[in-house]
PDB file of N, CA and C in Angstrom:
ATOM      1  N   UNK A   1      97.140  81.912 146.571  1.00  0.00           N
ATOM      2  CA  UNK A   1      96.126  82.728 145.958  1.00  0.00           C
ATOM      3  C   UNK A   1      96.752  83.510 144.808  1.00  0.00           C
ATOM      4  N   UNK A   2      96.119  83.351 143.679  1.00  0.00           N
ATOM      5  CA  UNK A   2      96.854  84.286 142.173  1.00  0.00           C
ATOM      6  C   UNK A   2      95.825  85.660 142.399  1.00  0.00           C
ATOM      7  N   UNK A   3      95.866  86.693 142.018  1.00  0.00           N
ATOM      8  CA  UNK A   3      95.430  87.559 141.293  1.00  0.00           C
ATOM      9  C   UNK A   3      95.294  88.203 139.925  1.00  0.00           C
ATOM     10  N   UNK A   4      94.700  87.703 138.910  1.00  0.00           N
ATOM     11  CA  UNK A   4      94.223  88.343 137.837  1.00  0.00           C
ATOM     12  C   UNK A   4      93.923  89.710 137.616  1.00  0.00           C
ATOM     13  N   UNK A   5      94.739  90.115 136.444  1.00  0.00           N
ATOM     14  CA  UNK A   5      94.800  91.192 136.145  1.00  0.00           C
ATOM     15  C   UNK A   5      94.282  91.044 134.729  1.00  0.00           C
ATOM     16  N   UNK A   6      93.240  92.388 134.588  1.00  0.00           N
ATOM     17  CA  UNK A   6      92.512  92.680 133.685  1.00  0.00           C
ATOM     18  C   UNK A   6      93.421  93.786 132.956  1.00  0.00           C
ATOM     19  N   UNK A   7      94.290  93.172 131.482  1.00  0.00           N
ATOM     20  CA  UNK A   7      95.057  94.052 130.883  1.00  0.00           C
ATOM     21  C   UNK A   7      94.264  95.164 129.799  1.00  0.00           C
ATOM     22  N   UNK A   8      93.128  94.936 129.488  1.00  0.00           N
ATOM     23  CA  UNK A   8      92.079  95.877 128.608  1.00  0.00           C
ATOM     24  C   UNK A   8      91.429  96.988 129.008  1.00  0.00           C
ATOM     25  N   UNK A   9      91.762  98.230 128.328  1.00  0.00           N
ATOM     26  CA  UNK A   9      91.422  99.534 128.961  1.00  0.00           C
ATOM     27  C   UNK A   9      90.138  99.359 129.420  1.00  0.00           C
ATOM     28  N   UNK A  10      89.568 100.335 130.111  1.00  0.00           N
ATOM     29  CA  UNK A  10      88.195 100.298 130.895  1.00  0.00           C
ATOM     30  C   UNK A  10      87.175 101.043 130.175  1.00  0.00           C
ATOM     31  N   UNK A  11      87.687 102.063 128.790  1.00  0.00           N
ATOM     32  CA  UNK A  11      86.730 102.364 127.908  1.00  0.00           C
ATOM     33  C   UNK A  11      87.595 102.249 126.487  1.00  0.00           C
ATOM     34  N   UNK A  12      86.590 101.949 125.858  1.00  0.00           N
ATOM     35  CA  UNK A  12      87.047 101.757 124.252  1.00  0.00           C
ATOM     36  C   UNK A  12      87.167 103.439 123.245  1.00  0.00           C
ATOM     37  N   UNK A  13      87.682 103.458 122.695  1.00  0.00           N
ATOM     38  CA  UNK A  13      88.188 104.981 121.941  1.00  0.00           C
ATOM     39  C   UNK A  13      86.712 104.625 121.247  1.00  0.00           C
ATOM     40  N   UNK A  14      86.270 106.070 120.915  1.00  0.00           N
ATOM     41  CA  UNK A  14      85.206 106.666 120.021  1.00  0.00           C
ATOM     42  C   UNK A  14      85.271 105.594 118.916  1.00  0.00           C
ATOM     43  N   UNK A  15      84.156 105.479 118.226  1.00  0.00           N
ATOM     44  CA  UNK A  15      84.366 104.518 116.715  1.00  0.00           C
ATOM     45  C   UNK A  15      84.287 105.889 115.428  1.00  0.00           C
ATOM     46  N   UNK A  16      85.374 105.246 114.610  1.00  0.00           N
ATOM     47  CA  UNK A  16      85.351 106.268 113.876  1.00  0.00           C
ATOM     48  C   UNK A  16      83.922 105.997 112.451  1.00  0.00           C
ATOM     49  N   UNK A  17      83.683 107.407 112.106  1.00  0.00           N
ATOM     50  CA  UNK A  17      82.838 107.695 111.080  1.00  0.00           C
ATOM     51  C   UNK A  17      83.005 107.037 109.119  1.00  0.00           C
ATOM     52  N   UNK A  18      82.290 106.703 108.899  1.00  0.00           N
ATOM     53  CA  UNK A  18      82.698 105.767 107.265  1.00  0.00           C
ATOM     54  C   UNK A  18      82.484 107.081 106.824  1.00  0.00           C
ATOM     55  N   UNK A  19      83.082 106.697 105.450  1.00  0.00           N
ATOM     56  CA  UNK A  19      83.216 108.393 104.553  1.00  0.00           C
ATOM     57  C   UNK A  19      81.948 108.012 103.817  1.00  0.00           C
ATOM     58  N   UNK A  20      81.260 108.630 102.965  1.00  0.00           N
ATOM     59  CA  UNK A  20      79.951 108.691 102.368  1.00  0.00           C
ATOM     60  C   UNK A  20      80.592 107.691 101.019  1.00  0.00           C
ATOM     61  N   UNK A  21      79.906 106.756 100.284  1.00  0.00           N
ATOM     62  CA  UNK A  21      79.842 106.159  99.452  1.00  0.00           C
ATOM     63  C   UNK A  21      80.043 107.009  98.380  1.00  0.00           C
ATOM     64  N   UNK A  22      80.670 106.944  97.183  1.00  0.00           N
ATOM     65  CA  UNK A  22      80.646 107.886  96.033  1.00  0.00           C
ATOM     66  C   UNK A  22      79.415 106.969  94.764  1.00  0.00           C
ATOM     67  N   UNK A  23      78.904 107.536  94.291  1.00  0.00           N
ATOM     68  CA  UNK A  23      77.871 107.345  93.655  1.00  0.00           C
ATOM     69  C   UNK A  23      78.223 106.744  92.225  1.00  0.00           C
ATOM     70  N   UNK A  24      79.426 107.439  91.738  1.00  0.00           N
ATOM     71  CA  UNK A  24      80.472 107.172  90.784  1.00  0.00           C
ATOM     72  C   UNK A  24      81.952 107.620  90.708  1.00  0.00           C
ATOM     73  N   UNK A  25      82.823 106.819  90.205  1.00  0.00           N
ATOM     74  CA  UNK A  25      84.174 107.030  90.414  1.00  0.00           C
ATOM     75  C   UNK A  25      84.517 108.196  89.176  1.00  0.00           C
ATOM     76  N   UNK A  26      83.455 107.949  88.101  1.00  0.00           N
ATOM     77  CA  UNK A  26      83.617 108.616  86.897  1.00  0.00           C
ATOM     78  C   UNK A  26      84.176 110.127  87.265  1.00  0.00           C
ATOM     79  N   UNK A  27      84.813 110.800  86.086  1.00  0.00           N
ATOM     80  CA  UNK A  27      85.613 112.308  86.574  1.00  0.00           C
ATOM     81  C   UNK A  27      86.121 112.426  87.749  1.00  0.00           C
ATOM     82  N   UNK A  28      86.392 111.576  88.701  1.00  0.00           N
ATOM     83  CA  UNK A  28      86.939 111.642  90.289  1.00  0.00           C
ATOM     84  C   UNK A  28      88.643 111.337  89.915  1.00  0.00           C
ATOM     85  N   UNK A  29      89.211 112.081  91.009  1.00  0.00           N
ATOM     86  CA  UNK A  29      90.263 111.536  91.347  1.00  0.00           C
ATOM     87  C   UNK A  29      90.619 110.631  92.443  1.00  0.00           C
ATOM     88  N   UNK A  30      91.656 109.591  92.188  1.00  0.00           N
ATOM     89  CA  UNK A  30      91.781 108.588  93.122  1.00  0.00           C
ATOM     90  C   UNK A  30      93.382 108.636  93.377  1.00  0.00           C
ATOM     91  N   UNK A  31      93.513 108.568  95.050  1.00  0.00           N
ATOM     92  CA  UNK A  31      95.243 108.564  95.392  1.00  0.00           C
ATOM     93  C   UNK A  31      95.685 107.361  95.895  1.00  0.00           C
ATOM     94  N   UNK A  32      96.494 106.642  95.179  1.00  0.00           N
ATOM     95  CA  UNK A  32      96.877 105.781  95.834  1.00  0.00           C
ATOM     96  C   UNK A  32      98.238 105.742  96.596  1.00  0.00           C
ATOM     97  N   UNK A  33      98.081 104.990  97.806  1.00  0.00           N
ATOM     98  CA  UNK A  33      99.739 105.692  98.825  1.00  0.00           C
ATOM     99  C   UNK A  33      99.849 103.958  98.940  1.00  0.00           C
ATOM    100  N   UNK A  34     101.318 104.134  99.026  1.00  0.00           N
ATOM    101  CA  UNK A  34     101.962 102.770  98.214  1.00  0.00           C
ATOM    102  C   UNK A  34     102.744 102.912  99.695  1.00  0.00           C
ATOM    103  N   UNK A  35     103.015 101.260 100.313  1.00  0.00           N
ATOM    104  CA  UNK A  35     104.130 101.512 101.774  1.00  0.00           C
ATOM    105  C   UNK A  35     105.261 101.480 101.227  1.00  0.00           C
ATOM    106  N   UNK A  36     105.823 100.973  99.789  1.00  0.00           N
ATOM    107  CA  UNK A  36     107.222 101.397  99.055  1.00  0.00           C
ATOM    108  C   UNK A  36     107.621 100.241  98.594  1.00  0.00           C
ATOM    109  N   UNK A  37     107.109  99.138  99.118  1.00  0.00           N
ATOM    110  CA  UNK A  37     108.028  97.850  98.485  1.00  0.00           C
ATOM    111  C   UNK A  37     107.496  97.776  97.753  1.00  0.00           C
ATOM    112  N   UNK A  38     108.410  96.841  96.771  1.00  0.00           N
ATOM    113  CA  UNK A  38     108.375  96.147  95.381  1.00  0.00           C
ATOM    114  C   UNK A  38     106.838  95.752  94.749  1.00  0.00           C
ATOM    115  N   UNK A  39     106.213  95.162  95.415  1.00  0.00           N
ATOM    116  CA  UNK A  39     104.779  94.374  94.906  1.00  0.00           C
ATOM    117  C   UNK A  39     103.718  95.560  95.074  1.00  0.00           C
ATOM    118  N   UNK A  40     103.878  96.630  95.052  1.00  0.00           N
ATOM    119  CA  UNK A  40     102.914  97.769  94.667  1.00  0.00           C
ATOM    120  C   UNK A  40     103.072  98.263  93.380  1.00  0.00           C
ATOM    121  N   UNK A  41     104.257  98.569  92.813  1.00  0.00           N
ATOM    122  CA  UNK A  41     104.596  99.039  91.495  1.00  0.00           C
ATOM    123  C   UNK A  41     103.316  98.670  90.771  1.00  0.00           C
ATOM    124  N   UNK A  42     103.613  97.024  90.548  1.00  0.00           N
ATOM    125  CA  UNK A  42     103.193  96.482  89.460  1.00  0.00           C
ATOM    126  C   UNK A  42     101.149  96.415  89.513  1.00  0.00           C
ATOM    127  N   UNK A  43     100.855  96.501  90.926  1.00  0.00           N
ATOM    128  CA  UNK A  43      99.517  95.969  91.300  1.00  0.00           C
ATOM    129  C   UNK A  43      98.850  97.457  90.941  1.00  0.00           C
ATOM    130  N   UNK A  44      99.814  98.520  91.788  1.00  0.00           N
ATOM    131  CA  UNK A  44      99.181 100.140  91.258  1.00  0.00           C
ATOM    132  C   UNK A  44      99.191 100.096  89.669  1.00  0.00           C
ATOM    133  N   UNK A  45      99.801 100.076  89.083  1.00  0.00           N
ATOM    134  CA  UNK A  45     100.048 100.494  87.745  1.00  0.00           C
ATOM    135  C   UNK A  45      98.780  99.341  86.863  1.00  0.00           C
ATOM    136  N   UNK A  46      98.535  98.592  87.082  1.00  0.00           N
ATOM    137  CA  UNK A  46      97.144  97.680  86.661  1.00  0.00           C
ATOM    138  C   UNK A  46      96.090  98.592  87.304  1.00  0.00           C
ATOM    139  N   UNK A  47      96.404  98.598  88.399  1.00  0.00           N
ATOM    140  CA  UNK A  47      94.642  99.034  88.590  1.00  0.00           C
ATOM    141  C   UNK A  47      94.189 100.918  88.485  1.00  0.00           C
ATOM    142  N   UNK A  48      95.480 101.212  88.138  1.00  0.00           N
ATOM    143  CA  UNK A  48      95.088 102.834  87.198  1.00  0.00           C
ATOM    144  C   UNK A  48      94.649 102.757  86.041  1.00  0.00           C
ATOM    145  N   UNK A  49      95.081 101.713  85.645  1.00  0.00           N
ATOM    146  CA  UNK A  49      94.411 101.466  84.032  1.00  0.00           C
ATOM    147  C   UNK A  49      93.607 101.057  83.994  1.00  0.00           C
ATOM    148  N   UNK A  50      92.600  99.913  85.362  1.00  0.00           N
ATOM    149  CA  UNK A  50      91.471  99.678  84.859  1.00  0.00           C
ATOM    150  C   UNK A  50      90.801 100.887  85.280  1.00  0.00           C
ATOM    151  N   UNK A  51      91.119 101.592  86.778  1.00  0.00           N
ATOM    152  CA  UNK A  51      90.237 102.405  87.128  1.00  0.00           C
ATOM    153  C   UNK A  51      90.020 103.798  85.897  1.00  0.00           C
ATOM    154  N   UNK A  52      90.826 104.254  85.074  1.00  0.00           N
ATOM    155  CA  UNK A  52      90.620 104.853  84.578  1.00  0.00           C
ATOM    156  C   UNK A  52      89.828 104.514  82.970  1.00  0.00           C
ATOM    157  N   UNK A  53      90.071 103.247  82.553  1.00  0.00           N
ATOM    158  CA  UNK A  53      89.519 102.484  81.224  1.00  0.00           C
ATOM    159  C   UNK A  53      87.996 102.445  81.578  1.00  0.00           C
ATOM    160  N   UNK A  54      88.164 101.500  82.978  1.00  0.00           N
ATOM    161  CA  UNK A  54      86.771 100.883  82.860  1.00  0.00           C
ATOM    162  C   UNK A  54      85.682 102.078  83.703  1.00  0.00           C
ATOM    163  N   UNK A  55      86.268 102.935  84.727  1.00  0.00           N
ATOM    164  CA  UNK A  55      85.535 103.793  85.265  1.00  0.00           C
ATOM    165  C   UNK A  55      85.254 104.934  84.994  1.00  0.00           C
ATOM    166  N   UNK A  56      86.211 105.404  84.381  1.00  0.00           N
ATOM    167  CA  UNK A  56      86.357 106.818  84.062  1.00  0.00           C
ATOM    168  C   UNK A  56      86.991 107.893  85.062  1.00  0.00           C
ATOM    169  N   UNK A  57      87.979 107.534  85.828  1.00  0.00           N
ATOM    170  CA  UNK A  57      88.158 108.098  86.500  1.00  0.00           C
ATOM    171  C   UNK A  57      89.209 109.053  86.012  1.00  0.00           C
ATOM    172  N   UNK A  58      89.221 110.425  86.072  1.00  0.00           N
ATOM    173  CA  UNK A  58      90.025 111.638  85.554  1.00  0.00           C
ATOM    174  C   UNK A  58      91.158 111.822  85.895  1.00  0.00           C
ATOM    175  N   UNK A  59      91.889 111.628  86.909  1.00  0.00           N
ATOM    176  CA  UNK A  59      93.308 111.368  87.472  1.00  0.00           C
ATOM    177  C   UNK A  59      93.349 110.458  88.673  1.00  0.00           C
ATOM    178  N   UNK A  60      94.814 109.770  88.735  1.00  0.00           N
ATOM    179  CA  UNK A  60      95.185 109.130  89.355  1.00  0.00           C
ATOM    180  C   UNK A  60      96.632 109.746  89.980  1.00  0.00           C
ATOM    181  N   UNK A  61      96.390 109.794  91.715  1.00  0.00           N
ATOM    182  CA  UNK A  61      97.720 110.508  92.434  1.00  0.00           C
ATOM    183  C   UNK A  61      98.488 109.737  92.883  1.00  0.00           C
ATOM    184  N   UNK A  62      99.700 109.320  92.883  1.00  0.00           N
ATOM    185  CA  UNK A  62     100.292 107.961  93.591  1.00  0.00           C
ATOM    186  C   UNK A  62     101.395 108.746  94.208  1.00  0.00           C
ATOM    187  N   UNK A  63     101.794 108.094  95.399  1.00  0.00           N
ATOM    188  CA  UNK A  63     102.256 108.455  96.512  1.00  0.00           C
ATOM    189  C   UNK A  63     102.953 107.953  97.137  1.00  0.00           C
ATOM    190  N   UNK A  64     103.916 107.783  97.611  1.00  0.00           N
ATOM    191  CA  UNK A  64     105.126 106.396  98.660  1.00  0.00           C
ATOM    192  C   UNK A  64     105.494 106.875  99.784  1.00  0.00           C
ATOM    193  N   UNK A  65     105.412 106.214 101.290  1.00  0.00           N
ATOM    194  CA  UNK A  65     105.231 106.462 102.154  1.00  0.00           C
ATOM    195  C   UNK A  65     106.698 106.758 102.457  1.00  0.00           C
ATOM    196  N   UNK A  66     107.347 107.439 103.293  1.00  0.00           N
ATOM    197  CA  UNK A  66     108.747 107.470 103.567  1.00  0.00           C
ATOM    198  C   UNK A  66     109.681 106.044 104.146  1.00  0.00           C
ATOM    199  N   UNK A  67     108.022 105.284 105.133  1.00  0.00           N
ATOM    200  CA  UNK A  67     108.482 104.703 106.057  1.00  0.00           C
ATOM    201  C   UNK A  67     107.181 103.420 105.978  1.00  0.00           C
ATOM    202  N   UNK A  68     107.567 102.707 105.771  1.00  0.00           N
ATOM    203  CA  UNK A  68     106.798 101.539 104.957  1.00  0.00           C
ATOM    204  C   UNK A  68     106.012 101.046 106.430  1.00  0.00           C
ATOM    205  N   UNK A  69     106.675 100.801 107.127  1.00  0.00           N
ATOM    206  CA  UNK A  69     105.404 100.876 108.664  1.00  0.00           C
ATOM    207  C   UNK A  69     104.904 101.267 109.447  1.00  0.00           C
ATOM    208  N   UNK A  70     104.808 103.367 109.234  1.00  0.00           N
ATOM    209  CA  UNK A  70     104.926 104.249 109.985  1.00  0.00           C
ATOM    210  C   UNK A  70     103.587 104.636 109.028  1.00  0.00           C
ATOM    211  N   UNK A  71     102.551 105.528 109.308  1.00  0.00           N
ATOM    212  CA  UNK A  71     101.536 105.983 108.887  1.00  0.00           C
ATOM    213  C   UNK A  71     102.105 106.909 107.835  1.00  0.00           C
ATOM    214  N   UNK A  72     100.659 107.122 107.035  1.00  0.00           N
ATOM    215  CA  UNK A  72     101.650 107.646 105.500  1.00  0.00           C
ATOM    216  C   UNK A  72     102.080 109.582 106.196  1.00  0.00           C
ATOM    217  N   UNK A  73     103.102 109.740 105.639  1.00  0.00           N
ATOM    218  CA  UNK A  73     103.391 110.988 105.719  1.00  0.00           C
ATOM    219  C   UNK A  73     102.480 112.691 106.231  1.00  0.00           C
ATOM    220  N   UNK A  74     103.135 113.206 106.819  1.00  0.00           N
ATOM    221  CA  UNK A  74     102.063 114.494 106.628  1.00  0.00           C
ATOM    222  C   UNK A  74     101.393 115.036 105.596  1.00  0.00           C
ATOM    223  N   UNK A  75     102.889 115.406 104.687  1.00  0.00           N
ATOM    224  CA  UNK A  75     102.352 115.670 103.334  1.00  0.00           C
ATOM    225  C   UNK A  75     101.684 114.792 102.563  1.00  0.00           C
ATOM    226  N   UNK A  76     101.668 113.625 103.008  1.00  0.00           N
ATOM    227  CA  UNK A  76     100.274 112.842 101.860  1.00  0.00           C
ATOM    228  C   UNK A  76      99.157 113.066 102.529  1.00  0.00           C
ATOM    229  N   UNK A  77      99.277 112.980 104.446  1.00  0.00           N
ATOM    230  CA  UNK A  77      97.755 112.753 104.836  1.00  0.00           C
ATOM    231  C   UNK A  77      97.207 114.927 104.255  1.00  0.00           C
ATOM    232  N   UNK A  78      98.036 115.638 103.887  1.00  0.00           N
ATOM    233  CA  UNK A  78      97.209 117.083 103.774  1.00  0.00           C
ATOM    234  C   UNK A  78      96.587 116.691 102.298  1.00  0.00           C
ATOM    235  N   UNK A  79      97.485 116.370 101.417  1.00  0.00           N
ATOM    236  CA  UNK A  79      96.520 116.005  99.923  1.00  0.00           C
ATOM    237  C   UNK A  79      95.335 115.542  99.950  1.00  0.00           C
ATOM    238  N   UNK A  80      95.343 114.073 100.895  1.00  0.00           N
ATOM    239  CA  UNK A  80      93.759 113.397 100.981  1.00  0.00           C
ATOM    240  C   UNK A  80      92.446 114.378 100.414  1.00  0.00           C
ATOM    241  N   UNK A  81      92.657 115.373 101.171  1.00  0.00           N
ATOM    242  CA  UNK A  81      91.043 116.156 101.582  1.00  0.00           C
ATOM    243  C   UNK A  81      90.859 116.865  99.989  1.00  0.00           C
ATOM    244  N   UNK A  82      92.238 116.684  99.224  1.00  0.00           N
ATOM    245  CA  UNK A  82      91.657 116.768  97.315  1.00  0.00           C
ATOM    246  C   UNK A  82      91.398 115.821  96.662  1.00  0.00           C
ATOM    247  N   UNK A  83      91.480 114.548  97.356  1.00  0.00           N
ATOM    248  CA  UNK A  83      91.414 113.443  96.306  1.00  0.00           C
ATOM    249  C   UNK A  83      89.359 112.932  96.715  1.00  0.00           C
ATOM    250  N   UNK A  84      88.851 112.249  95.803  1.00  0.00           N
ATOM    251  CA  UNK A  84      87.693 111.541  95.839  1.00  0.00           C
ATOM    252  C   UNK A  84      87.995 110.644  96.529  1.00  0.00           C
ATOM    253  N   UNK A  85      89.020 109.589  96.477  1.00  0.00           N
ATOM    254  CA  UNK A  85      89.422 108.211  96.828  1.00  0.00           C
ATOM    255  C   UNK A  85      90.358 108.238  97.054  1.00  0.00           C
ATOM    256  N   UNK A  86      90.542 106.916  98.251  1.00  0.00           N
ATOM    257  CA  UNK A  86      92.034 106.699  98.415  1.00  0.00           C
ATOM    258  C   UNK A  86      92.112 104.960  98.511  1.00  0.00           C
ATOM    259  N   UNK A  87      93.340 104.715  97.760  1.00  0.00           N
ATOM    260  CA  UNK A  87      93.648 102.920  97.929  1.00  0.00           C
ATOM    261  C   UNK A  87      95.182 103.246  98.570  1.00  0.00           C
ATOM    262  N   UNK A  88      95.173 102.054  99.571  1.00  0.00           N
ATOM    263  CA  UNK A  88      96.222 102.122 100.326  1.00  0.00           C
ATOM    264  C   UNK A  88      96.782 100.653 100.460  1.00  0.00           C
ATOM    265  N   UNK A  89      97.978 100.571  99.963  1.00  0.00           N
ATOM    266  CA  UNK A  89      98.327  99.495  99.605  1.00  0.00           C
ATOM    267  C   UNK A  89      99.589  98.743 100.222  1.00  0.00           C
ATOM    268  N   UNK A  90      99.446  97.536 100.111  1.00  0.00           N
ATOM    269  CA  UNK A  90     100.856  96.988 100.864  1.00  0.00           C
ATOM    270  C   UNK A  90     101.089  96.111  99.812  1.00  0.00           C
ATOM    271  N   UNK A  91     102.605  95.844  99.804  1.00  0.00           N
ATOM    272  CA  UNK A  91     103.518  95.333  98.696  1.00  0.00           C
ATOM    273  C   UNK A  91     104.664  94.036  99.177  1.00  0.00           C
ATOM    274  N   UNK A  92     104.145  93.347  99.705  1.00  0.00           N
ATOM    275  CA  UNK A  92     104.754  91.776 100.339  1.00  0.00           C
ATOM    276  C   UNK A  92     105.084  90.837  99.182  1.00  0.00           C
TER     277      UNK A  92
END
């Protein structure tokens, strides 16, 4: 006789909340947090220029994580709550 074991918790964590849609990126600021490798440089640095050419967006904050597979920093997650946007990027 086997016994099966059910390895999946017995309740699922809360679902988290979507942030409200922005209406326009125009005059907003946008932060982007980079995990540190190489293939972010080049992908951030394009898309500040379109976001700011083609959108209008008023500043751009860029950011590098200490620890490329560890959640981004304290001090970046306290900035968030000034930025409009955030792109979060990986660099493979």
């Amino acid at each position: 006789m086997f016994e099966v074991l059910d390895p999946t918790p017995g309740t699922a964590p809360p679902a988290g909340r979507l942030a409200p849609r922005l209406d326009t990126l125009e005059g907003k600021t946008v932060g982007f947090i980079s995990n540190g490798k190489e293939g972010t440089k080049g992908f951030f640095k394009h898309l500040d220029q379109i976001l700011r050419e083609e959108y209008g967006v008023a500043s751009v904050v860029s950011r590098t994580k200490s620890n490329y597979s560890a959640p981004a920093d304290p001090h970046i997650v306290a900035e968030i709550k000034g930025w409009d946007a955030v792109v979060s990027g990986l660099g493979d």
